[in-house]
N, C-alpha and C. Protein backbone atom coordinates (compact mmCIF):
# COMPACT_ATOMS: atom_id res chain seq x y z
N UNK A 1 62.95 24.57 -2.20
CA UNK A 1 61.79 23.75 -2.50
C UNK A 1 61.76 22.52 -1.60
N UNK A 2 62.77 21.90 -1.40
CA UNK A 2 62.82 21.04 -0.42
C UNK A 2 62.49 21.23 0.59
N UNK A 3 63.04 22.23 1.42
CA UNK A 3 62.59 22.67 3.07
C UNK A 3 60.92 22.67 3.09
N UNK A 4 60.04 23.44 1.81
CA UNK A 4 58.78 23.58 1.92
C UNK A 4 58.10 22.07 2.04
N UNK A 5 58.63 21.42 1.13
CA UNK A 5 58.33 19.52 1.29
C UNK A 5 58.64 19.29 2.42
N UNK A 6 59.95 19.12 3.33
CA UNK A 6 59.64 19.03 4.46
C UNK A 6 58.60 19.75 5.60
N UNK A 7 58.65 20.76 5.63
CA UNK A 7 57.48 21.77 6.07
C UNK A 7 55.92 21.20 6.01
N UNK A 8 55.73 20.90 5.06
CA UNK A 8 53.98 19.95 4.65
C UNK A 8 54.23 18.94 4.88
N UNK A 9 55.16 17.78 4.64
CA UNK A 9 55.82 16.22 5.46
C UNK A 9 55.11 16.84 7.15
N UNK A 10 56.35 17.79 7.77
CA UNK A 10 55.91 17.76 8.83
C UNK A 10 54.21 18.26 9.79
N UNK A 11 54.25 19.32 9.01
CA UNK A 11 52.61 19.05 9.17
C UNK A 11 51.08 17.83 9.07
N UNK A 12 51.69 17.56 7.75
CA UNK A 12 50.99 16.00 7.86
C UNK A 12 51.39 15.05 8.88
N UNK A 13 52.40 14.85 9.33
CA UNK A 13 52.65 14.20 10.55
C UNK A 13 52.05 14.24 11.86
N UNK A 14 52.33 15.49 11.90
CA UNK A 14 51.28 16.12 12.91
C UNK A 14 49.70 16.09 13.16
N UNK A 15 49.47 16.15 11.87
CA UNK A 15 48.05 15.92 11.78
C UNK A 15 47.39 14.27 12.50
N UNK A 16 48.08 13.55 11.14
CA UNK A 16 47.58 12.19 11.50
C UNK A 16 48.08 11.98 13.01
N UNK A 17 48.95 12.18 14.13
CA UNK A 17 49.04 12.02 15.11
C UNK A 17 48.72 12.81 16.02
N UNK A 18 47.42 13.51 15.93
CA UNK A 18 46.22 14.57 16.50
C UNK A 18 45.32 13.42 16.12
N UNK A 19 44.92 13.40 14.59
CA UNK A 19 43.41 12.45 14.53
C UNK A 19 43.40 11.61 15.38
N UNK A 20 44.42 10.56 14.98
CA UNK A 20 44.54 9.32 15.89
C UNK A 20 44.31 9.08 17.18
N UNK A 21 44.37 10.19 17.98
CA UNK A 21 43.80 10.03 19.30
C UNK A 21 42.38 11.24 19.49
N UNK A 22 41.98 11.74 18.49
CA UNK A 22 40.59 12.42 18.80
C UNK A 22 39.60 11.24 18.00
N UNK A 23 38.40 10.93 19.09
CA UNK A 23 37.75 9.87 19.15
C UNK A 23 36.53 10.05 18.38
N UNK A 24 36.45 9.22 17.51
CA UNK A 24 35.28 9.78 16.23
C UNK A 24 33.89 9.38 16.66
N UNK A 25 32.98 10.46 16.75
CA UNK A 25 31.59 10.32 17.12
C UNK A 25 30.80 10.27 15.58
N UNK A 26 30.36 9.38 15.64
CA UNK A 26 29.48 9.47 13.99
C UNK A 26 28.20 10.23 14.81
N UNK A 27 27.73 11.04 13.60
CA UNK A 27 26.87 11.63 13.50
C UNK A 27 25.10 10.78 13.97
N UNK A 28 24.12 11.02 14.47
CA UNK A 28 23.19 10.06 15.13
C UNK A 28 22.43 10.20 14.34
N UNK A 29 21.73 8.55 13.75
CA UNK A 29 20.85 8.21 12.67
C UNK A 29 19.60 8.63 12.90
N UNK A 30 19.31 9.07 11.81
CA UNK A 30 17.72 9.55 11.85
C UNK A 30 16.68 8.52 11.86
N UNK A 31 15.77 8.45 12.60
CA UNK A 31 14.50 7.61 12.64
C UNK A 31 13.33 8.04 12.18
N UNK A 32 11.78 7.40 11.87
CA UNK A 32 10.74 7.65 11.98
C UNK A 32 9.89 8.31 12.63
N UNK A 33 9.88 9.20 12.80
CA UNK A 33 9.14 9.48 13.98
C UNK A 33 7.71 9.00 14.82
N UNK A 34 7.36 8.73 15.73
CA UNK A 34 6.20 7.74 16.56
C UNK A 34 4.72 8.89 15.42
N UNK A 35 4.94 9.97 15.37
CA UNK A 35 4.05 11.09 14.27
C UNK A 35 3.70 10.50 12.78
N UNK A 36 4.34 9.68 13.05
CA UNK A 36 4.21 9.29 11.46
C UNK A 36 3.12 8.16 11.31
N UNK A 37 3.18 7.35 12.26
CA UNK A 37 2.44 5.98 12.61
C UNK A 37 0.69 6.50 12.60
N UNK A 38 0.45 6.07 11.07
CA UNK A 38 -1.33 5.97 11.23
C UNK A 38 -2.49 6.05 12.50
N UNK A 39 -1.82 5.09 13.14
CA UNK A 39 -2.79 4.29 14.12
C UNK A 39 -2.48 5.28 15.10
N UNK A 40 -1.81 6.16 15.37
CA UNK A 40 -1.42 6.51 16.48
C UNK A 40 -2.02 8.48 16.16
N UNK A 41 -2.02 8.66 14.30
CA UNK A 41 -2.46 10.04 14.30
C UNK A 41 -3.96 10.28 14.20
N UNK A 42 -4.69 9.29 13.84
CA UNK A 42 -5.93 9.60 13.51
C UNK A 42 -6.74 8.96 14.45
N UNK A 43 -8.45 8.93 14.54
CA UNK A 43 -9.11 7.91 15.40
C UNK A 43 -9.69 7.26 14.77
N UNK A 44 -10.84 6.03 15.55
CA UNK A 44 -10.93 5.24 14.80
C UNK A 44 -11.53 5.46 13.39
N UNK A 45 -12.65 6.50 13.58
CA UNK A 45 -13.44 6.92 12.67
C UNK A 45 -12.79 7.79 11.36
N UNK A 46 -11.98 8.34 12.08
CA UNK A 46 -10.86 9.22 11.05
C UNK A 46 -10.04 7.92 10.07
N UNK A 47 -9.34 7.05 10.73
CA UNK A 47 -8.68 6.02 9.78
C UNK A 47 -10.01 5.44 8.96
N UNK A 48 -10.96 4.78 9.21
CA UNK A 48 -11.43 3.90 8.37
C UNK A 48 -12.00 4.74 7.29
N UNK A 49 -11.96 6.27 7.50
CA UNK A 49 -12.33 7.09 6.63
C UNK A 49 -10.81 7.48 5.67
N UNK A 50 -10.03 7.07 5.87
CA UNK A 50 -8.93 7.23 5.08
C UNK A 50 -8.43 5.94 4.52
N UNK A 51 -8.56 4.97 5.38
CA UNK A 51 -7.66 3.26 4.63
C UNK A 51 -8.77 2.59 4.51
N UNK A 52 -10.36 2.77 4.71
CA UNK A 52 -11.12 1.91 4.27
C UNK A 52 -11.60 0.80 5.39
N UNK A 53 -10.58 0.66 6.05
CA UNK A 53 -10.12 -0.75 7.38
C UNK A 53 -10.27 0.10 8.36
N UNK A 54 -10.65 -1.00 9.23
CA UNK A 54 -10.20 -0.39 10.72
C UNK A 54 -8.95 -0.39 11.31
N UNK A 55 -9.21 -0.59 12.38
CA UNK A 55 -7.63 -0.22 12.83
C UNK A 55 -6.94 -2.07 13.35
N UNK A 56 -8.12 -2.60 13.41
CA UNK A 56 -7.74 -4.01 14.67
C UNK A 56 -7.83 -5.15 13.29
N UNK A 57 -8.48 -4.59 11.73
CA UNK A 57 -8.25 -5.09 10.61
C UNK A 57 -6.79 -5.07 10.50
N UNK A 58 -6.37 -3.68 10.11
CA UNK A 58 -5.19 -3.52 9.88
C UNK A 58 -4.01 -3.98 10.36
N UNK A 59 -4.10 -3.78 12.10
CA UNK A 59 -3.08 -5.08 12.70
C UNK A 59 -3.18 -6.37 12.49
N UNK A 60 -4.07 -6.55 12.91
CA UNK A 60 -4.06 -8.24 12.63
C UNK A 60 -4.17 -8.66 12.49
N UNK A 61 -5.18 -8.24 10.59
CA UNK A 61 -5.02 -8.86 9.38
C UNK A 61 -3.89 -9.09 8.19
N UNK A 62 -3.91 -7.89 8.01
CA UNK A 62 -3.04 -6.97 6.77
C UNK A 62 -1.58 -7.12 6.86
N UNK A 63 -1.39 -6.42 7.62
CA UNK A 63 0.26 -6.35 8.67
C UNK A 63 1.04 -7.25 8.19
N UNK A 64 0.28 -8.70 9.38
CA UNK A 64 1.05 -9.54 9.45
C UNK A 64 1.40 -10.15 7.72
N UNK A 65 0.57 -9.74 6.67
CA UNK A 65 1.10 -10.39 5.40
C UNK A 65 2.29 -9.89 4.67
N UNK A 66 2.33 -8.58 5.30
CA UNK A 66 3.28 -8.22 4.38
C UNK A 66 5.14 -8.57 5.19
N UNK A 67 5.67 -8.10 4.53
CA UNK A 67 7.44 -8.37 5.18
C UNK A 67 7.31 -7.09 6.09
N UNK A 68 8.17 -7.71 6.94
CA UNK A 68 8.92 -7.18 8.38
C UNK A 68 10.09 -6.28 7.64
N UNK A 69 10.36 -5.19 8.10
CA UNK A 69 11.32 -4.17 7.80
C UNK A 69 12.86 -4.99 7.18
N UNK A 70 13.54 -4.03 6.36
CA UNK A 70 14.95 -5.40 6.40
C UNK A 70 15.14 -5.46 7.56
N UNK A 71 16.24 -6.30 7.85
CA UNK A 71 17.10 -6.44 8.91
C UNK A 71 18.25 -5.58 8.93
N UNK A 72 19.14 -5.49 8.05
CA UNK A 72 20.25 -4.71 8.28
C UNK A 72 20.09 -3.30 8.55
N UNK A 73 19.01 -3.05 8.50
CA UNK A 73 18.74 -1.12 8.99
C UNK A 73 19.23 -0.18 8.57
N UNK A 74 19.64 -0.64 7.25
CA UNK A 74 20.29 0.26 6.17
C UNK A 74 19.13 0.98 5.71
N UNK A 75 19.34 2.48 5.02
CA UNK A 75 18.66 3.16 4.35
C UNK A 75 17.15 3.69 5.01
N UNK A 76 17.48 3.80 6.24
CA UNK A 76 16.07 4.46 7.12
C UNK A 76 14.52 3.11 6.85
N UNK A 77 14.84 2.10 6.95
CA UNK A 77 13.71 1.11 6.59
C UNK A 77 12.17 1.83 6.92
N UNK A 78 11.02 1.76 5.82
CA UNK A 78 9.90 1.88 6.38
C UNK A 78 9.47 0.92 7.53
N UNK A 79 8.70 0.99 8.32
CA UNK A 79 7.77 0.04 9.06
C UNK A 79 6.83 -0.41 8.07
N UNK A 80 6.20 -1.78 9.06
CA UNK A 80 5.46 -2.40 7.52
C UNK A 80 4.13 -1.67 7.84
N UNK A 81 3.57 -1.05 9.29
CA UNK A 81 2.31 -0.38 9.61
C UNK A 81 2.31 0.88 7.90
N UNK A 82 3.05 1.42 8.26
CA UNK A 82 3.74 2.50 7.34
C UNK A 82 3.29 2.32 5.64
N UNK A 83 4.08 1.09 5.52
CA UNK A 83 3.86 0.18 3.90
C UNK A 83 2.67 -0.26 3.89
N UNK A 84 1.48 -0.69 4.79
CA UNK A 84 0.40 -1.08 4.67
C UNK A 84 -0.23 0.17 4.21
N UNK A 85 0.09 0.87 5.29
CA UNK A 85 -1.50 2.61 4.88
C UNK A 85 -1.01 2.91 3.79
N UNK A 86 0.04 3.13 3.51
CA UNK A 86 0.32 3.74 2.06
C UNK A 86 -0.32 3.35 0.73
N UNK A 87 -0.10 1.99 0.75
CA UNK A 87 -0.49 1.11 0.08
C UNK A 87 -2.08 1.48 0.15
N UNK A 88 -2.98 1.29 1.16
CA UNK A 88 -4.19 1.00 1.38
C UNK A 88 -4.68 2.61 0.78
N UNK A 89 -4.32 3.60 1.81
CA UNK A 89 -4.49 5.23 1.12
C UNK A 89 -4.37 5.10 -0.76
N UNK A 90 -3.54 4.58 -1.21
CA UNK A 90 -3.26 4.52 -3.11
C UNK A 90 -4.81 3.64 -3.77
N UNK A 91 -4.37 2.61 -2.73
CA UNK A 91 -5.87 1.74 -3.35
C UNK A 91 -7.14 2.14 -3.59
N UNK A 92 -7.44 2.83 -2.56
CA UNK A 92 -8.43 3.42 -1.72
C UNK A 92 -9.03 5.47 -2.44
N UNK A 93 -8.19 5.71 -2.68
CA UNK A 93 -8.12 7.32 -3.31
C UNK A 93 -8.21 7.47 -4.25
N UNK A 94 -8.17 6.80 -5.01
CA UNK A 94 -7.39 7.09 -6.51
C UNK A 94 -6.93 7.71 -6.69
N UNK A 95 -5.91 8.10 -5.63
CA UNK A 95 -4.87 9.29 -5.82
C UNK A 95 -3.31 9.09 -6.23
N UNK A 96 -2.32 10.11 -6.41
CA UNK A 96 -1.35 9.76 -7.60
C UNK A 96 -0.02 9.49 -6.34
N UNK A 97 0.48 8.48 -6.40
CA UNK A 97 1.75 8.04 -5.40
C UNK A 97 2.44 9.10 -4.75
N UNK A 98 2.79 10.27 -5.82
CA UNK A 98 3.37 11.72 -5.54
C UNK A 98 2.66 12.23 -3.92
N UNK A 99 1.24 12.37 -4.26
CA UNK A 99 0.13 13.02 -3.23
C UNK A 99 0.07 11.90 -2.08
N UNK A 100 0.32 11.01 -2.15
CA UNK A 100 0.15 9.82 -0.84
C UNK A 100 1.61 9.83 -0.37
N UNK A 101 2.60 10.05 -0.95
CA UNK A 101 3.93 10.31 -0.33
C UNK A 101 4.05 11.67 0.10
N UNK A 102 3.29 12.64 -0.50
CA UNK A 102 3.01 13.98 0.35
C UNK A 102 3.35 13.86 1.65
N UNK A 103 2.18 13.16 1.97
CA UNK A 103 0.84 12.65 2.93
C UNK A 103 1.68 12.06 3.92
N UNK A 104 3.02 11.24 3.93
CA UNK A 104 3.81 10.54 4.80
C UNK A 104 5.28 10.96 4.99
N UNK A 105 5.69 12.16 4.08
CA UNK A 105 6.77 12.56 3.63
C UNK A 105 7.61 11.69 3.40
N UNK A 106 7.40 10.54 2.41
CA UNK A 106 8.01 10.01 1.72
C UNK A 106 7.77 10.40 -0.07
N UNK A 107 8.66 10.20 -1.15
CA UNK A 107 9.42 10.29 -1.87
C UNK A 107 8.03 9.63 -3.08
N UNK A 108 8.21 10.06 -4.09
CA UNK A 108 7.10 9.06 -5.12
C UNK A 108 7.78 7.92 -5.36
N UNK A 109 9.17 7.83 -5.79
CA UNK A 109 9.92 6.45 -5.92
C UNK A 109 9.40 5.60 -4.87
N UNK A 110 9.96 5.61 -3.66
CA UNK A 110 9.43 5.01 -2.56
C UNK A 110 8.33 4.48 -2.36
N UNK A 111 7.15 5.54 -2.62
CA UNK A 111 5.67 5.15 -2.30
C UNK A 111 5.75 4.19 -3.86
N UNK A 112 5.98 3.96 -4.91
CA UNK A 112 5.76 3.25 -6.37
C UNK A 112 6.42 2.20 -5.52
N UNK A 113 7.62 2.13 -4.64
CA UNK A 113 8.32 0.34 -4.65
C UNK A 113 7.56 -0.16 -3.73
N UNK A 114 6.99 0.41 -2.63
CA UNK A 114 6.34 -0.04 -1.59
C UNK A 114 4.93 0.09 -2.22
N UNK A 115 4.10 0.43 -2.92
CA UNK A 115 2.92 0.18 -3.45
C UNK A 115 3.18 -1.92 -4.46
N UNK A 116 4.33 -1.55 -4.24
CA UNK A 116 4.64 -2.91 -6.08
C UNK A 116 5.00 -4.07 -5.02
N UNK A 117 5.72 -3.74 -3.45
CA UNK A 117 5.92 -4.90 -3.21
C UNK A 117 4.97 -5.31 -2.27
N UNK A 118 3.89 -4.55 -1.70
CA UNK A 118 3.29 -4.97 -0.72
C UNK A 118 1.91 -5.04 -1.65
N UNK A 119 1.89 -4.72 -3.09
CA UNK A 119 0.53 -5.50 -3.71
C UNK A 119 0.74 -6.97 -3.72
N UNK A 120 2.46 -7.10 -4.49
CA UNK A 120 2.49 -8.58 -4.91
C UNK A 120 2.86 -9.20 -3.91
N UNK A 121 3.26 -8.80 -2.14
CA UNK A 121 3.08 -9.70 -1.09
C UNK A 121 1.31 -10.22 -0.80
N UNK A 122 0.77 -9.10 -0.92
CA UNK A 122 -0.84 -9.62 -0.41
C UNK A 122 -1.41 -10.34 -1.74
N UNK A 123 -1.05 -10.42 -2.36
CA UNK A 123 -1.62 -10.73 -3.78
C UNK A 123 -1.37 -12.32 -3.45
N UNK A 124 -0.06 -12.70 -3.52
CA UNK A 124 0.74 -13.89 -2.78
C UNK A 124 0.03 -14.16 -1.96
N UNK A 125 -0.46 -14.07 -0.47
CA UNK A 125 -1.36 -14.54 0.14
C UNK A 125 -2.65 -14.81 0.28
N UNK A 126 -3.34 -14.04 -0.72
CA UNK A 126 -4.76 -13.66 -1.24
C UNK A 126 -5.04 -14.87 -2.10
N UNK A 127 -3.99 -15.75 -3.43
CA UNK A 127 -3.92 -17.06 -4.25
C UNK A 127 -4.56 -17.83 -3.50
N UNK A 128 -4.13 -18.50 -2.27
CA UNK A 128 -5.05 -19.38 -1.45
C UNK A 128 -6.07 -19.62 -1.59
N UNK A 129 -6.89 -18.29 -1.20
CA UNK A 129 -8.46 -18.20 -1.25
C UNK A 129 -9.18 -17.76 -2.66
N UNK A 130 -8.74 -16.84 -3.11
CA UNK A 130 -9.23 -17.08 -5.27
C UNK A 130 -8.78 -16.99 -6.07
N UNK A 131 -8.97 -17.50 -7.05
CA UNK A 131 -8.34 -18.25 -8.04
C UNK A 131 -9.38 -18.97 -8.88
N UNK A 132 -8.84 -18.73 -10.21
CA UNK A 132 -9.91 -19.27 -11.11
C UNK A 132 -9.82 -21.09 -11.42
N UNK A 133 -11.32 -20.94 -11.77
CA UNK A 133 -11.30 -22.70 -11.54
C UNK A 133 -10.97 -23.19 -12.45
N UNK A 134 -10.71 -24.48 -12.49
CA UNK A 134 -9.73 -25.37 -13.28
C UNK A 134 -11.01 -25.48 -14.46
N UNK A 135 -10.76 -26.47 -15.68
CA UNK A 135 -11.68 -26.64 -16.75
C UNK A 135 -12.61 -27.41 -16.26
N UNK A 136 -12.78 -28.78 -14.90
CA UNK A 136 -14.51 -28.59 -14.76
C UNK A 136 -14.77 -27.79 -13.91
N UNK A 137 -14.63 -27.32 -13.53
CA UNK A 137 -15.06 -25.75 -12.28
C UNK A 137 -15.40 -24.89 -13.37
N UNK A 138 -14.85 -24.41 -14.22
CA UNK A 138 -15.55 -23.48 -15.65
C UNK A 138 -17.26 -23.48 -16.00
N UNK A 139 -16.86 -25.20 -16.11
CA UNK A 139 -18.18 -26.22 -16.64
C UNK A 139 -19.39 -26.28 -15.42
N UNK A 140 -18.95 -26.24 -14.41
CA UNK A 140 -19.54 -26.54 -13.42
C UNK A 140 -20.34 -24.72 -13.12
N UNK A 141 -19.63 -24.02 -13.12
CA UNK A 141 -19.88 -22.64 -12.78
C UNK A 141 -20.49 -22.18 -13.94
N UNK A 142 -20.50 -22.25 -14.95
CA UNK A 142 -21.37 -21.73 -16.17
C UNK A 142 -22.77 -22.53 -16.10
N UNK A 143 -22.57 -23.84 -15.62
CA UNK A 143 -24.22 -24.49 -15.51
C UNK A 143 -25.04 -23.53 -14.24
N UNK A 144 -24.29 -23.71 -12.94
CA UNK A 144 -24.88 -22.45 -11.61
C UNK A 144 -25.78 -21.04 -12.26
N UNK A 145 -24.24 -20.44 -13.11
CA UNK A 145 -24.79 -19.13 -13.29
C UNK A 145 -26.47 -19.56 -14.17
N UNK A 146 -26.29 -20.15 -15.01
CA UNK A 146 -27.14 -20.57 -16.51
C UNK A 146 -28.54 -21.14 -15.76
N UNK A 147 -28.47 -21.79 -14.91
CA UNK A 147 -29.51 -21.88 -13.95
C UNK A 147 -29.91 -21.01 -12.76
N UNK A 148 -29.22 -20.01 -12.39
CA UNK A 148 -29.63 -18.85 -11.22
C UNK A 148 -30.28 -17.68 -12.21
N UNK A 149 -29.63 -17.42 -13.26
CA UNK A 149 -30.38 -16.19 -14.18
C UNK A 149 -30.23 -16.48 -15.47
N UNK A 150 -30.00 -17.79 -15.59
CA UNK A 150 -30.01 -17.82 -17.29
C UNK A 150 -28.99 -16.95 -18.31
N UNK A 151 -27.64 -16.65 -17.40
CA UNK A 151 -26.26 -15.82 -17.93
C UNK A 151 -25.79 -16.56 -18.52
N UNK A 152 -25.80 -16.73 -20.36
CA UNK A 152 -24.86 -17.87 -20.43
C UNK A 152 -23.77 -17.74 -20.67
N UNK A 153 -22.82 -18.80 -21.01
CA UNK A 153 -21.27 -18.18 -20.61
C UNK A 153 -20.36 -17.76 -19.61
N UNK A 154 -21.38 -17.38 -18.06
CA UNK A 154 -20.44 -16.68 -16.76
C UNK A 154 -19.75 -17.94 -16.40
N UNK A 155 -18.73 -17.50 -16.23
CA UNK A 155 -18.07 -18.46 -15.01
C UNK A 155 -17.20 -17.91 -13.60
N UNK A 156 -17.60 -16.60 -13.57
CA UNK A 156 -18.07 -16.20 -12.21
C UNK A 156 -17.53 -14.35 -12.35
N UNK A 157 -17.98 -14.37 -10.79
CA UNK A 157 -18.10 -12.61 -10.36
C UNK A 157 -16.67 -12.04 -9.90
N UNK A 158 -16.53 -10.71 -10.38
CA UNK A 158 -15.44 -10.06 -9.73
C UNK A 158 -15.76 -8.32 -9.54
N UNK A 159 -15.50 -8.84 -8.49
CA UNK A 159 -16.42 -7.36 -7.64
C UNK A 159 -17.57 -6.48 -8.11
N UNK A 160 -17.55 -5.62 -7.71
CA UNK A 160 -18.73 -4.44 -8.02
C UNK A 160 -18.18 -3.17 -8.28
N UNK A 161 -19.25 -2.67 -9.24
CA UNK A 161 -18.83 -1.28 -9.52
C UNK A 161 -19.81 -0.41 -9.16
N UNK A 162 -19.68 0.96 -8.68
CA UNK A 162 -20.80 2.16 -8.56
C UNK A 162 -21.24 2.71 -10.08
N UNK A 163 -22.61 2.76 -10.65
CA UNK A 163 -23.02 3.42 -11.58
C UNK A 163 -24.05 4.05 -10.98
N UNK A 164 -23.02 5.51 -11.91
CA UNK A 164 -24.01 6.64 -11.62
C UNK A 164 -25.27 6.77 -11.91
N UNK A 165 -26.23 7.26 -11.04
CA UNK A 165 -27.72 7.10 -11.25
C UNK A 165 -28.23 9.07 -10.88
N UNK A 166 -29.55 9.01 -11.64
CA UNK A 166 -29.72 10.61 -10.93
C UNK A 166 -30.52 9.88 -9.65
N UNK A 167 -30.96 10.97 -8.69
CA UNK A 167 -31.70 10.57 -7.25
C UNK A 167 -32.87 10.01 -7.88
N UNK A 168 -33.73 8.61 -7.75
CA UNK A 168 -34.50 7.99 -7.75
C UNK A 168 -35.63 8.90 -6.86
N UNK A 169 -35.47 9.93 -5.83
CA UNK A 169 -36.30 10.09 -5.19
C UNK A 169 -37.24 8.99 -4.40
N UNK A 170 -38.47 8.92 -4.02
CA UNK A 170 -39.37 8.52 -3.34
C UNK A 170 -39.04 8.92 -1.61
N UNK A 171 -39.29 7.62 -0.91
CA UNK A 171 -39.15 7.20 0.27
C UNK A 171 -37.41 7.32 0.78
N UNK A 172 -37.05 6.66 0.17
CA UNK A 172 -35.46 6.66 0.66
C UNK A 172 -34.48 6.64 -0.04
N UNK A 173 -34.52 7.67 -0.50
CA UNK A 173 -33.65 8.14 -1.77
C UNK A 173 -32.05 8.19 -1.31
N UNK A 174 -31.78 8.67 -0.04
CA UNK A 174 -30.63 8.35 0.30
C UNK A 174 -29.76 6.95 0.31
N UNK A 175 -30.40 5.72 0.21
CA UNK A 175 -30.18 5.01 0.52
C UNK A 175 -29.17 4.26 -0.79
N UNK A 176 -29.21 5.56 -2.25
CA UNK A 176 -28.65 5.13 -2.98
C UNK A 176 -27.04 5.98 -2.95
N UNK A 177 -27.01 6.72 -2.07
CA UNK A 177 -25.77 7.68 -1.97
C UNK A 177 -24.34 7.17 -1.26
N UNK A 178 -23.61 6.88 -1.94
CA UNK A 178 -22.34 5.88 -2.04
C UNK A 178 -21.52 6.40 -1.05
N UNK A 179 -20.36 6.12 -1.06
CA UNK A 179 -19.40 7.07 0.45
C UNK A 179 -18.59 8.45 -0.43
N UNK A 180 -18.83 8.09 -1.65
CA UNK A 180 -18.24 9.53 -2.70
C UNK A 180 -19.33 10.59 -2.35
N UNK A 181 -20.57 10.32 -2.03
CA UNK A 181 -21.10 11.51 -2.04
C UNK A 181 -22.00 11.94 -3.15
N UNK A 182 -22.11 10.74 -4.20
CA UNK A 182 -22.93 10.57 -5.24
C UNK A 182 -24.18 9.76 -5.59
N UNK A 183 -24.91 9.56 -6.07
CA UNK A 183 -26.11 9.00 -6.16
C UNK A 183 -25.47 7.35 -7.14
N UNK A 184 -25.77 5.58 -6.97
CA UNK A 184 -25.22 4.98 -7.63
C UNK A 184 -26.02 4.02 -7.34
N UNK A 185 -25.73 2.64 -8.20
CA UNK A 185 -25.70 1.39 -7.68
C UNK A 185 -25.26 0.62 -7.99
N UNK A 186 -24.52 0.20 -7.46
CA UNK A 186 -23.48 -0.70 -6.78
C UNK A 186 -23.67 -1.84 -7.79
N UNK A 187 -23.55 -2.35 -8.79
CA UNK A 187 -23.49 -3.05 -9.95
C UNK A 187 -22.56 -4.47 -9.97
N UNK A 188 -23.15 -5.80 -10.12
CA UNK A 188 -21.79 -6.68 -10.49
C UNK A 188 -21.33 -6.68 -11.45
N UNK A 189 -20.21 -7.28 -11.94
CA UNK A 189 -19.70 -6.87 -13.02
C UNK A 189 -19.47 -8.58 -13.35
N UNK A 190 -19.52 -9.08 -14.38
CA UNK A 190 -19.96 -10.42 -15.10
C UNK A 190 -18.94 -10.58 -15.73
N UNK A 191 -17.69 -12.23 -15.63
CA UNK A 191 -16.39 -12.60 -16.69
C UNK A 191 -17.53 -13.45 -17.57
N UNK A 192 -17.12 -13.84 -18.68
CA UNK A 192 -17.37 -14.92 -19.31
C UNK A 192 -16.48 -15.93 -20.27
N UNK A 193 -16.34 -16.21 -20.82
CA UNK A 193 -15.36 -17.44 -21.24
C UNK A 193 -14.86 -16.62 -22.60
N UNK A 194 -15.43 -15.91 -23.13
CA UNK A 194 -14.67 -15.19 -24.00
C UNK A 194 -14.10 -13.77 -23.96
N UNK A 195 -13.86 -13.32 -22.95
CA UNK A 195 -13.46 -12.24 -21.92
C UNK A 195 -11.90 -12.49 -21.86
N UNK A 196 -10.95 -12.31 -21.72
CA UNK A 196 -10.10 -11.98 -20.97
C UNK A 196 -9.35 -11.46 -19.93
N UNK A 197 -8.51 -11.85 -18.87
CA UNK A 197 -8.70 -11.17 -17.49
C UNK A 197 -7.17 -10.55 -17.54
């Protein structure tokens, strides 16, 4: 039993003084591929038909708000071009994170963290410009509305919605047909002070 202990002693010896001089090549990290990059697969007309934006929006508006890739280059980092369309494609589709990570061959986890951090980065930069008004801005904006149409209670607008309409016909009946492909109009939608947001 001993001789065999020596026998595997000496083999292990051997070994580690083989490794030690064969020179370890790590295996070569996988990247993104240039295929993957929005701007670079579609044209102009093709993107703004998919993210809504153009393309010269998207650089060098959008982009620049969100974060720059990590730094340490751990874990295959998205690009932020990458984190923008994704983001913009989810907004934009009403389609389910799963099907937009299809779409980029990324992961639904992935497309959910990069949808959560690049809303609440632009969201963060978006505060600047609106934001609800303080208690006389309320006062002040409910007299505007109360005198432009006699709304009482508004203290202001947040976006528009499409309601469905059948074709109005006449003269230019197209002119009510939305980018869905449906007949609508484009509706504001009214807060008021006893609303909640």
């Amino acid at each position: 039993m001993e001789a065999v202990g020596r026998i595997v002693d000496d083999e292990f010896v051997e070994f580690v003084r083989y490794a030690r001089d064969v020179p370890y090549n790590p295996p070569p990290r996988k990247y993104l591929r240039d295929g993957d990059n929005p701007l670079e697969c579609f044209s102009d007309e093709e993107f703004v038909k998919r993210f809504r934006f153009t393309k010269e929006t998207v650089i060098g508006t959008i982009v620049p708000l969100v974060a720059a890739d990590n730094g340490d280059k751990r874990g295959l980092p998205v690009p932020a071009i990458v984190k923008v369309t994704t983001a913009l494609r989810f907004y934009g589709s009403n389609s389910f994170q799963i099907v937009c990570g299809d779409l980029i061959h990324l992961n639904q986890a992935t497309v959910s963290r990069i949808i959560k951090v690049t809303s609440n980065e632009l969201a963060g930069h978006l505060l600047q410009y609106a934001h609800f008004p303080g208690p006389g801005g309320i006062r002040s904006n409910q007299r505007k509305f109360y005198d432009l149409g006699e709304f009482p209670g508004v203290t202001g607008c947040i976006d528009c919605t499409h309601i469905c309409i059948s074709n109005p016909g006449g003269q230019f009946p197209e002119l009510y047909r939305n980018r869905k492909q449906y007949m609508s109009l484009n509706v504001q939608v009214l807060t008021s002070r006893s609303w909640t947001l």
